[in-house]
Each structure stands twice: as C-alpha cells, then as structure tokens.
N, C-alpha and C. Protein backbone atom coordinates (compact mmCIF):
# COMPACT_ATOMS: atom_id res chain seq x y z
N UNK A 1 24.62 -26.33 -32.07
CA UNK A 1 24.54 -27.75 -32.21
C UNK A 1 24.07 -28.13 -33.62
N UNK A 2 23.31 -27.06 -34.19
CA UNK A 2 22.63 -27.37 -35.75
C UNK A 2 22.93 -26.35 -36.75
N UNK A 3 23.80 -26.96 -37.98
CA UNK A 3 24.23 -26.17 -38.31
C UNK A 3 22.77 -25.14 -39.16
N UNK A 4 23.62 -23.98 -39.40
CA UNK A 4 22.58 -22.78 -40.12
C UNK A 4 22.85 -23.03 -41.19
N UNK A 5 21.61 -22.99 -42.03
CA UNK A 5 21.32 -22.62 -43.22
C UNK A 5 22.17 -21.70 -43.87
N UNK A 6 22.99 -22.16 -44.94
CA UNK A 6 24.08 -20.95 -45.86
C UNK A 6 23.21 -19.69 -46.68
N UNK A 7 22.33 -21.14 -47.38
CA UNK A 7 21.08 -19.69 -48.61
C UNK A 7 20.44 -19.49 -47.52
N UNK A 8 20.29 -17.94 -46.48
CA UNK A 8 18.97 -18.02 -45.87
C UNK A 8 17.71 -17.18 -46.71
N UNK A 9 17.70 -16.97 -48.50
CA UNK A 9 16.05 -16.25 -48.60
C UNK A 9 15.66 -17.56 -49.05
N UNK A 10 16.46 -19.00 -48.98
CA UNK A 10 15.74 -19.84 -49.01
C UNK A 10 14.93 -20.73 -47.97
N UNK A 11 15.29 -20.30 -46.76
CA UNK A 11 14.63 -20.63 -45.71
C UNK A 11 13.29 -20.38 -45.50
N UNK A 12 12.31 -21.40 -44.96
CA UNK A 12 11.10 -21.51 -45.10
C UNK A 12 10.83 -21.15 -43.39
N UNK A 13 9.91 -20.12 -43.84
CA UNK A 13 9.38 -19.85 -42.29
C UNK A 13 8.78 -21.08 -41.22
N UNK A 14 9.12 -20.80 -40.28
CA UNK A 14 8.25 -21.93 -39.19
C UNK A 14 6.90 -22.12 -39.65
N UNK A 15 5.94 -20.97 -39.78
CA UNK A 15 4.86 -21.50 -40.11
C UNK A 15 4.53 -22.28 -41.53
N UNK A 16 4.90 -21.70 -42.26
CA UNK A 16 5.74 -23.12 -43.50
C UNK A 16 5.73 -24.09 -43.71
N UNK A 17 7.11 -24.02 -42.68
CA UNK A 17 7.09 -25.68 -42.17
C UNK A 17 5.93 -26.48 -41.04
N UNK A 18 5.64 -25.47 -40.59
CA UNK A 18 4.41 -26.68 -39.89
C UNK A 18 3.17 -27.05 -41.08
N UNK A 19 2.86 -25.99 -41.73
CA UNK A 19 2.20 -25.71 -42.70
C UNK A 19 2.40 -27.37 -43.43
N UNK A 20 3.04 -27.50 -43.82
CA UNK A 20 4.03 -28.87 -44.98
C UNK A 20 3.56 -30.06 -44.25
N UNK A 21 4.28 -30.02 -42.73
CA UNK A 21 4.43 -31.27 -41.99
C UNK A 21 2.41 -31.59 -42.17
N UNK A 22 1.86 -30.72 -41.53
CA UNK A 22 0.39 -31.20 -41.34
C UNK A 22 -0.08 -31.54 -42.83
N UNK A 23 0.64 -30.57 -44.18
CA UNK A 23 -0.50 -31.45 -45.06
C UNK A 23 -0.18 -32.78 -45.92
N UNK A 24 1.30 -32.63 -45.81
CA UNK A 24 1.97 -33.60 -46.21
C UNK A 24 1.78 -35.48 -45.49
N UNK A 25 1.80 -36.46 -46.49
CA UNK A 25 1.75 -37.73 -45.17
C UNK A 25 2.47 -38.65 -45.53
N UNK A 26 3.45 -38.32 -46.11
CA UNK A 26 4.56 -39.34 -45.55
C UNK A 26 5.77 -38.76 -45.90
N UNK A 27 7.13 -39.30 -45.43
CA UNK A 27 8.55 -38.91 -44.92
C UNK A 27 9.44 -39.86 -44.67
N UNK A 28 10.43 -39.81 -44.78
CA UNK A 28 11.55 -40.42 -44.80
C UNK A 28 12.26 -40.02 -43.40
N UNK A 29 12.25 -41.51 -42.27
CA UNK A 29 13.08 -41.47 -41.03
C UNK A 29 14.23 -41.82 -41.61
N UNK A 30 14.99 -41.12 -40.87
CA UNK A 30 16.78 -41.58 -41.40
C UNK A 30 17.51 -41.84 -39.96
N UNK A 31 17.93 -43.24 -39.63
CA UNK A 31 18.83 -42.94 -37.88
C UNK A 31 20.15 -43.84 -38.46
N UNK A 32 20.53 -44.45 -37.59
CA UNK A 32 21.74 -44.75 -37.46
C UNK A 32 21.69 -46.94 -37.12
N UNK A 33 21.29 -47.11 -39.03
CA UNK A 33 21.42 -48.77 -38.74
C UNK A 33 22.57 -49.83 -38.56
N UNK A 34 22.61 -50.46 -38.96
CA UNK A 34 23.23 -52.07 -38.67
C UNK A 34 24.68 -51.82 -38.75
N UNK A 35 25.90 -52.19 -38.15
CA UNK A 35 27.10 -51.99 -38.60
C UNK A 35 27.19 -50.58 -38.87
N UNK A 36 26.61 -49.46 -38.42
CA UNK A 36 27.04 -47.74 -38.42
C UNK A 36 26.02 -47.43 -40.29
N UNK A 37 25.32 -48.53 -40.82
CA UNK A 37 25.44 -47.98 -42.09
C UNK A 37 23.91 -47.19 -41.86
N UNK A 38 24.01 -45.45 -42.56
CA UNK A 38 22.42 -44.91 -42.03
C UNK A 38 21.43 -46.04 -42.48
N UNK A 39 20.42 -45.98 -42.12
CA UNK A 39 19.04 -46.63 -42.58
C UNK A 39 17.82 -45.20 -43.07
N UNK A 40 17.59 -45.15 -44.21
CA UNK A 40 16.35 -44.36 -44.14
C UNK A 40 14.86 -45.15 -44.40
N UNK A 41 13.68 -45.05 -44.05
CA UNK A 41 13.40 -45.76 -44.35
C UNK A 41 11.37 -44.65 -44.34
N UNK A 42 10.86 -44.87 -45.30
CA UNK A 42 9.38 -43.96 -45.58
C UNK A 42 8.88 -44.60 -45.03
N UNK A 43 7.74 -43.53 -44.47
CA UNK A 43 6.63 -43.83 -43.34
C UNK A 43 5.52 -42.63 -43.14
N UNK A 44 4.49 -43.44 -42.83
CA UNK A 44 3.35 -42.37 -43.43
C UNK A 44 3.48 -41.95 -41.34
N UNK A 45 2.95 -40.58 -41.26
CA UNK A 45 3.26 -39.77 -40.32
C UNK A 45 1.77 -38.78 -39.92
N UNK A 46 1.67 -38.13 -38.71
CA UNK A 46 1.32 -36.97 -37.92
C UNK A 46 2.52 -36.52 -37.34
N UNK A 47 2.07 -35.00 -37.47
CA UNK A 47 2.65 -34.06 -36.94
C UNK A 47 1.56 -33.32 -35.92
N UNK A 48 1.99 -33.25 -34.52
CA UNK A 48 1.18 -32.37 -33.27
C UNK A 48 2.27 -32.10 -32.12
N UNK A 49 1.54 -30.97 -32.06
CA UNK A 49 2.35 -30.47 -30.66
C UNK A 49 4.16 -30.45 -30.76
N UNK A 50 4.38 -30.05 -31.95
CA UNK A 50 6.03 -30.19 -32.10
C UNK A 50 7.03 -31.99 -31.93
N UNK A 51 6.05 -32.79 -32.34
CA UNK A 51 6.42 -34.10 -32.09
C UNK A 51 5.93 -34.49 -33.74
N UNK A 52 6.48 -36.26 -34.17
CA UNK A 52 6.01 -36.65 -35.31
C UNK A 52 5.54 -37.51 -34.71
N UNK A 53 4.92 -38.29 -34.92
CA UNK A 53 4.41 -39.75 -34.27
C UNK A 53 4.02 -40.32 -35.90
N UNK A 54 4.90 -41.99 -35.50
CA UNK A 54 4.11 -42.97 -36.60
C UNK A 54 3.66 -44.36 -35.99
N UNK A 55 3.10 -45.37 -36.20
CA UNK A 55 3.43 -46.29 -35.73
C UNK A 55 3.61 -47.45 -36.91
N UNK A 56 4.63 -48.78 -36.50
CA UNK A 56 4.85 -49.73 -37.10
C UNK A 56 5.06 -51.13 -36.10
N UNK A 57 5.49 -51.99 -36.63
CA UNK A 57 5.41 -53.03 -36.08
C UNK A 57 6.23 -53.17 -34.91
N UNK A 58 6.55 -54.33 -34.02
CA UNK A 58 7.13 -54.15 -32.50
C UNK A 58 8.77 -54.36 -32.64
N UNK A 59 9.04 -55.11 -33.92
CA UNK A 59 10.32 -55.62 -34.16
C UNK A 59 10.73 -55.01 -35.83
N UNK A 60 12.18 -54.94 -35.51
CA UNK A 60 12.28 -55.08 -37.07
C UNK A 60 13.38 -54.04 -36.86
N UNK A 61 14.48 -53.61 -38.17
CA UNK A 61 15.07 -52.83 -38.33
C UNK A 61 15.48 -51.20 -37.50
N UNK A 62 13.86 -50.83 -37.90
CA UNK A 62 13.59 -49.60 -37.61
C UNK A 62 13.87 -49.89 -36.14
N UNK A 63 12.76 -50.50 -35.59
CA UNK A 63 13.30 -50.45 -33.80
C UNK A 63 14.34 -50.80 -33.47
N UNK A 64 15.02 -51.54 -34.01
CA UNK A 64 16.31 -52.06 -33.49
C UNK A 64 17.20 -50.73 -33.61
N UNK A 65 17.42 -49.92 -34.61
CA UNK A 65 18.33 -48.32 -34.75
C UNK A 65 17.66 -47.73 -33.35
N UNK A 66 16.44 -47.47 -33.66
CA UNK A 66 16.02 -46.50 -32.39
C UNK A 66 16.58 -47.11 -31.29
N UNK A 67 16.08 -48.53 -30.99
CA UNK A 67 16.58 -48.98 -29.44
C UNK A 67 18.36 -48.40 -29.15
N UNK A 68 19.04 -49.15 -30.42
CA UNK A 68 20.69 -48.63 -30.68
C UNK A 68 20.65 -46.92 -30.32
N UNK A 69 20.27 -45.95 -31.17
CA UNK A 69 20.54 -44.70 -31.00
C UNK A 69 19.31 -43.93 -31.30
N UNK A 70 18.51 -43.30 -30.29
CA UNK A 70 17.59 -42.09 -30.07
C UNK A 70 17.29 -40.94 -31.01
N UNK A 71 18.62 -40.93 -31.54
CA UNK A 71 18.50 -39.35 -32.82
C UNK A 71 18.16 -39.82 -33.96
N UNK A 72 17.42 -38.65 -34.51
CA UNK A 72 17.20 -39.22 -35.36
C UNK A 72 16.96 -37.96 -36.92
N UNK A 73 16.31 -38.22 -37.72
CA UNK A 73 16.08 -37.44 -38.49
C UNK A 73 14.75 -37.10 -39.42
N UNK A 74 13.74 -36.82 -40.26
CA UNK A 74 12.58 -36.89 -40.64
C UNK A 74 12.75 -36.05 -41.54
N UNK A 75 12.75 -36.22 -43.04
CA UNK A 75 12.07 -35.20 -43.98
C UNK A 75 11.26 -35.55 -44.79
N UNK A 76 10.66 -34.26 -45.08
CA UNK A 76 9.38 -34.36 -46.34
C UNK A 76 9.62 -33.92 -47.01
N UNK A 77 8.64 -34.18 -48.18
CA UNK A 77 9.47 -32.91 -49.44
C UNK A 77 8.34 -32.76 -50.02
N UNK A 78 7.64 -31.51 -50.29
CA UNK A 78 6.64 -30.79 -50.33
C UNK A 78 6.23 -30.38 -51.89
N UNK A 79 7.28 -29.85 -52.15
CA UNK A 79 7.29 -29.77 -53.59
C UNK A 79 8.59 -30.50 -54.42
N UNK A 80 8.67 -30.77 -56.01
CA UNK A 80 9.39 -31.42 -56.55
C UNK A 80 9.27 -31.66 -58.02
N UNK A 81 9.58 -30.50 -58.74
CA UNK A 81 8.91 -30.07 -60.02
C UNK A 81 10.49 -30.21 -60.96
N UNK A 82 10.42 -30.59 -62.12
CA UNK A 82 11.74 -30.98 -62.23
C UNK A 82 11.22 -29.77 -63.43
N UNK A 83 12.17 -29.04 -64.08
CA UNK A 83 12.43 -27.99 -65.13
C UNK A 83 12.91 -28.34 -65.98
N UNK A 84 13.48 -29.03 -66.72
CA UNK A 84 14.40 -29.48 -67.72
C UNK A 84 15.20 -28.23 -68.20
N UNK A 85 14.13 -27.33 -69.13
CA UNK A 85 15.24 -26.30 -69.95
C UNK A 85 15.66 -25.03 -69.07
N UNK A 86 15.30 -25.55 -67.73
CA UNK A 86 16.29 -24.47 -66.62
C UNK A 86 17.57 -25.17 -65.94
N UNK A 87 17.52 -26.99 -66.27
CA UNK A 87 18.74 -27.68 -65.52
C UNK A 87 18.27 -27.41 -64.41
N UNK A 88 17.37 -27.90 -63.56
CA UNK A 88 17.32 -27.74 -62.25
C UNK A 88 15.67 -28.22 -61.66
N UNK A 89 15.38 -27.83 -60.57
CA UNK A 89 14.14 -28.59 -59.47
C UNK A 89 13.67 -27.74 -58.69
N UNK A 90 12.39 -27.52 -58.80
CA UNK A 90 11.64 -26.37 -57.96
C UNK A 90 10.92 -27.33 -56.42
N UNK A 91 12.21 -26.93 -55.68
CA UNK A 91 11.41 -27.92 -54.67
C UNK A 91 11.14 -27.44 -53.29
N UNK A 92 10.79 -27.65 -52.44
CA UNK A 92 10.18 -27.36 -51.05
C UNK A 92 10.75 -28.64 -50.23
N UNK A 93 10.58 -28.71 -48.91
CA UNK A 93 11.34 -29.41 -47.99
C UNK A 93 11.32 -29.18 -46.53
N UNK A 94 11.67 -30.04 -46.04
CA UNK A 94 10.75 -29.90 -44.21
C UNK A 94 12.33 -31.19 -43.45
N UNK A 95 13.29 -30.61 -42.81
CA UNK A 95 13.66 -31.81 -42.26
C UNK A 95 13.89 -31.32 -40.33
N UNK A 96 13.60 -32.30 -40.10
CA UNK A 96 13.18 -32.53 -38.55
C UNK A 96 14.63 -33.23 -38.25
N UNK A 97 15.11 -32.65 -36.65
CA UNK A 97 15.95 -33.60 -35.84
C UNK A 97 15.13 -33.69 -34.45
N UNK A 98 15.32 -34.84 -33.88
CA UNK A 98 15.02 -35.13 -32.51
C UNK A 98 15.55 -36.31 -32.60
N UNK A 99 14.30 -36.97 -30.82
CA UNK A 99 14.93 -37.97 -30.34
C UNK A 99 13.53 -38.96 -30.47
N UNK A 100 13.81 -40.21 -30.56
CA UNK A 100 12.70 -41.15 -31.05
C UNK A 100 12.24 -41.97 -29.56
N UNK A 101 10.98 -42.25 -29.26
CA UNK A 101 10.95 -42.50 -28.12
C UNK A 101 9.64 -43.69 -28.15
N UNK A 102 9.85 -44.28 -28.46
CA UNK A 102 8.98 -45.54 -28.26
C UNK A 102 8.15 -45.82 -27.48
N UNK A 103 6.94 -45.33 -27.03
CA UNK A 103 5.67 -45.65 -26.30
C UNK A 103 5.20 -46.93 -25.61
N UNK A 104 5.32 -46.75 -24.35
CA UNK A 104 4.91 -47.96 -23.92
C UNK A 104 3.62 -48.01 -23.23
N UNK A 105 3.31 -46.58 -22.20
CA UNK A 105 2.00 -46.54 -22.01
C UNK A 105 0.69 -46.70 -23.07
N UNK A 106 -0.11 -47.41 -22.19
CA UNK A 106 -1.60 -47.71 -23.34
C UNK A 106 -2.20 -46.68 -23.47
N UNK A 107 -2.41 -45.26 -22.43
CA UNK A 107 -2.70 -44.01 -22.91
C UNK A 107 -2.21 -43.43 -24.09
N UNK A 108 -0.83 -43.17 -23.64
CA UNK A 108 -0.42 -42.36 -25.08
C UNK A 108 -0.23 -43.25 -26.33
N UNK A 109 -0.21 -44.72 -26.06
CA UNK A 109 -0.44 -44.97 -27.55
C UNK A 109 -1.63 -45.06 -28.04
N UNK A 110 -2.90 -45.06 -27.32
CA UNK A 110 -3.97 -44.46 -27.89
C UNK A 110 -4.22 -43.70 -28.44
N UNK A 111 -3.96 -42.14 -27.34
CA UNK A 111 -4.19 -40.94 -27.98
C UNK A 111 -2.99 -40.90 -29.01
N UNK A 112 -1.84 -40.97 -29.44
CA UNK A 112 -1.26 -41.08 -30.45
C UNK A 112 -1.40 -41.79 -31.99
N UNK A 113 -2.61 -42.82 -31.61
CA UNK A 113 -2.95 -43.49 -32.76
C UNK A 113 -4.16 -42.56 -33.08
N UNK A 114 -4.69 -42.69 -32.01
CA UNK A 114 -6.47 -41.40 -32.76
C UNK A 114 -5.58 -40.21 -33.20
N UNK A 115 -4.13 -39.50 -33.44
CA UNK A 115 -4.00 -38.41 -33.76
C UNK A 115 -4.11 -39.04 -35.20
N UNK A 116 -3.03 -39.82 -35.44
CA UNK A 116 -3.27 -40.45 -36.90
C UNK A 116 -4.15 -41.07 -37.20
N UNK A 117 -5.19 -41.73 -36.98
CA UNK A 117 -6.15 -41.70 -37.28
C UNK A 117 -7.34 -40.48 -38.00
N UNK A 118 -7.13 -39.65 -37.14
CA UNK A 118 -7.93 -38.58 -37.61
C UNK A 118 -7.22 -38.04 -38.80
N UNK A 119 -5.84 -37.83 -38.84
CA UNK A 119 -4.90 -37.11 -39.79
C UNK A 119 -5.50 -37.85 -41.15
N UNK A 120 -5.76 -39.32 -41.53
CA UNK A 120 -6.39 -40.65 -42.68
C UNK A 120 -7.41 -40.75 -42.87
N UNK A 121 -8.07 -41.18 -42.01
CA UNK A 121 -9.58 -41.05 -41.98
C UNK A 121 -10.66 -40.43 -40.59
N UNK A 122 -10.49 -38.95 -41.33
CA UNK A 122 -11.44 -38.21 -40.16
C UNK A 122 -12.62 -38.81 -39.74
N UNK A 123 -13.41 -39.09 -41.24
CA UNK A 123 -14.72 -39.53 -41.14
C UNK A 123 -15.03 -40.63 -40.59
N UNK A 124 -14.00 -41.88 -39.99
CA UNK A 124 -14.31 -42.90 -39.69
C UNK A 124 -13.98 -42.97 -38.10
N UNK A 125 -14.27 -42.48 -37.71
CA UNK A 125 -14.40 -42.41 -36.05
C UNK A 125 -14.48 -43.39 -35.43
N UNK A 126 -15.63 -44.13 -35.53
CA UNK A 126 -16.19 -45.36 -34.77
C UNK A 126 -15.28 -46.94 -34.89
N UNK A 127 -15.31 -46.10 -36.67
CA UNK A 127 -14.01 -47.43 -37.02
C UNK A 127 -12.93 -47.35 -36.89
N UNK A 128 -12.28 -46.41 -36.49
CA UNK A 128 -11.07 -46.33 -35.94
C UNK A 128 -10.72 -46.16 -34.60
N UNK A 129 -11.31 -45.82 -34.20
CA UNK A 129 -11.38 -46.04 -32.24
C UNK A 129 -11.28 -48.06 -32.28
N UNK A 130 -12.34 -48.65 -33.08
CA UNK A 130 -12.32 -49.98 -32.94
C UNK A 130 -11.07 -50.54 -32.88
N UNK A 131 -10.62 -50.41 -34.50
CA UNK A 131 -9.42 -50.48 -35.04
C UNK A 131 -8.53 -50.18 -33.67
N UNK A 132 -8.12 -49.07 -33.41
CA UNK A 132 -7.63 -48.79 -32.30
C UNK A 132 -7.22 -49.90 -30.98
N UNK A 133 -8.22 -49.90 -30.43
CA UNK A 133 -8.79 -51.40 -29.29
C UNK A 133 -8.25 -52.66 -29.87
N UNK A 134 -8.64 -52.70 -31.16
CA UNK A 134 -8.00 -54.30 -31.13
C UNK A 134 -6.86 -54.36 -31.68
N UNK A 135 -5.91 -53.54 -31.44
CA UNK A 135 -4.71 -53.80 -32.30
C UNK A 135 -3.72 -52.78 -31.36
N UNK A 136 -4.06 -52.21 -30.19
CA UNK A 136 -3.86 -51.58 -29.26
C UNK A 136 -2.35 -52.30 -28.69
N UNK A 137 -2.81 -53.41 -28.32
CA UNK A 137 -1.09 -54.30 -27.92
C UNK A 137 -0.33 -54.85 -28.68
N UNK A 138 -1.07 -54.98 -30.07
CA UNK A 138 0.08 -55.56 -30.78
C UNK A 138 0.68 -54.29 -31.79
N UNK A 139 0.51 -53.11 -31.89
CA UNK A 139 1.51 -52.10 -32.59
C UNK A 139 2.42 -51.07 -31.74
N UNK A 140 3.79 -51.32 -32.76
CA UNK A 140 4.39 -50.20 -31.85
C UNK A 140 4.06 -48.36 -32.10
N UNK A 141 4.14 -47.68 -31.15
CA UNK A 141 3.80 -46.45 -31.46
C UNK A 141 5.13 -45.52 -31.17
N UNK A 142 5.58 -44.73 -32.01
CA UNK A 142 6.95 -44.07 -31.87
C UNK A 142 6.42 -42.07 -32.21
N UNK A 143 7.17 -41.55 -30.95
CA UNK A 143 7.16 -40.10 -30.90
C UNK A 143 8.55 -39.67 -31.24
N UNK A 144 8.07 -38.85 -31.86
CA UNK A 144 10.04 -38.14 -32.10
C UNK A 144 9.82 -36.86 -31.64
N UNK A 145 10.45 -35.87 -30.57
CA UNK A 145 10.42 -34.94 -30.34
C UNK A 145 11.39 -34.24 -31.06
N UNK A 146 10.81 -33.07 -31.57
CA UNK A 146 11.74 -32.50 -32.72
C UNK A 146 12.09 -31.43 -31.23
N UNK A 147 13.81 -31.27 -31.82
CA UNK A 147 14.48 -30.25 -31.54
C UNK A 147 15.19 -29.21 -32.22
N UNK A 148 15.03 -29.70 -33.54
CA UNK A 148 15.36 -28.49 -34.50
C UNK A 148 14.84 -28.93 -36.28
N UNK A 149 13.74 -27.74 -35.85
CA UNK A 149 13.32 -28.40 -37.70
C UNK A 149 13.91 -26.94 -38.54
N UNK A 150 13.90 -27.62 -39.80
CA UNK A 150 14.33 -26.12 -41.24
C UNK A 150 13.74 -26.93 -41.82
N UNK A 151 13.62 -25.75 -42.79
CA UNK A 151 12.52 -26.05 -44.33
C UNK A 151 13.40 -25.02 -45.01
N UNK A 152 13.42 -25.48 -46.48
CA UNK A 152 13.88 -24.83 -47.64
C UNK A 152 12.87 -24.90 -48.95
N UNK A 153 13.31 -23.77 -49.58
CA UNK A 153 13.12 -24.00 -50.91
C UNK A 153 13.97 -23.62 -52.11
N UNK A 154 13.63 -23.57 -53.53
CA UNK A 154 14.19 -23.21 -54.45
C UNK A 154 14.13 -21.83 -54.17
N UNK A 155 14.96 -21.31 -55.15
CA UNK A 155 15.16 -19.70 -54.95
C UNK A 155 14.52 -19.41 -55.95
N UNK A 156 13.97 -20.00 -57.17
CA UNK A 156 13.13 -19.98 -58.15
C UNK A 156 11.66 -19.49 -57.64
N UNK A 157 11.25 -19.78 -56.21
CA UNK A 157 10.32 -20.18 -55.93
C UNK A 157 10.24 -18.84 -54.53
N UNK A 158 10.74 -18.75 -53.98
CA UNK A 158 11.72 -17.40 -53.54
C UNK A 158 10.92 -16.17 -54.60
N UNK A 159 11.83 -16.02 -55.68
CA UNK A 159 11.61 -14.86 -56.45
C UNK A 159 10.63 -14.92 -57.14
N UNK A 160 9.18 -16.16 -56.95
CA UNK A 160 8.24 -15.99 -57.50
C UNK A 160 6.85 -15.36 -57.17
C-alpha cells in the first residue's frame, strides 16, 4: 500500500524516527483541501504511543479536509543544512501517513492536551492543567494514527 524507499542506506531507522518526531515541534499536515487542491498547512505537534496529536480551533480549513477525507500526511524535517560548494542539502526527515480523527470525548481531549502540554511547558503543571479546564470545550483536539512512517536522510550524512 506504501510505496518503498528506492535509496534504502538512506533510510532512517525506526528508532530515528521516533527519535526526530519527540524532539522536533512542529510539522507540516498535508490532506486533501477545497476543490481536490492538497492543503499543507504547519502545526506545532506531540508524538505518543504511535499517534501525532495537535490541537486547533473547531472550524476552519483544516477541519473541513479532515471532516472531507481521514488520510492524511505529517512531516518534519530534522535537519536542513544547505552546502553551497557541494550543490546540494544535508537533510534529515520524518514523514507520517495515517488517519486523522477528531476527538470528541472530554477524556481524551484532556489527556491529549496534558501530552502537549508537557511536550511545551513541563514545568508549568498547575498552569496548564488550568489552561486545560478552561479552554477544554472550546478547542479542537485531533489524533492521527500513523500507519506507515519513513525517515530519510542525505547520503552525505550516511557516509559520515
């Protein structure tokens, strides 16, 4: 269903890529917007348990693709070093497919917001549980269950 990687010593191990997703915080969702045209659109992110979770507002673009079509896409890009007198880019990379699933229980959009929460500000606990509570019904919270992630890199980076 996904295609394989052609360079594979550029393929980035799973742990790698989880490696990236957790330290990295933000990414580019890409689904399927208005009139068929893609939409990508950056968003700061957690990664747990093989899922991304972000949250944004209840309306707007973004939900309207998801409501339209479920699949979706997520990458990061980890590294991004441009070379000049080699003509080329030493880069790293993380892209995610799944399905986007919009939260409606008040449990999991809790515990889904304290994941990001903690991922921003560990140290603020008290204030973000608050935060949390009062803003609890009015944000949307979105899970993407990944079903097939790859990570790449330069081959520069490979043979280093």
């Amino acid at each position: 269903m996904f295609r394989e990687m052609r360079r594979k010593k550029q393929i980035l191990s799973i742990e790698k890529i989880i490696e990236i997703l957790n330290r990295r915080t933000s990414g580019v969702l890409a689904t399927s917007g208005d009139d068929n045209y893609p939409y990508a659109v950056p968003l700061s992110y957690a990664y747990c348990n093989n899922k991304i979770i972000f949250h944004c507002a209840k309306t707007g673009h973004k939900i309207d693709a998801i409501n339209r079509n479920e699949r979706v896409s997520f990458c990061v890009i980890d590294k991004d070093t441009i070379v000049p007198e080699e003509y080329t880019t030493y880069f790293k990379s993380v892209i995610a497919f799944g399905r986007a699933r919009i939260l409606k229980d008040e449990n999991e959009k809790r515990k889904s917001l304290e994941i990001l929460a903690r991922k921003y500000s560990p140290n603020y606990r008290e204030g973000y549980l608050k935060e949390i509570e009062d803003t609890l019904l009015n944000v949307c919270v979105v899970e993407i269950e990944i079903e097939h992630l790859s990570g790449k890199e330069a081959i520069e980076l490979v043979n280093s």
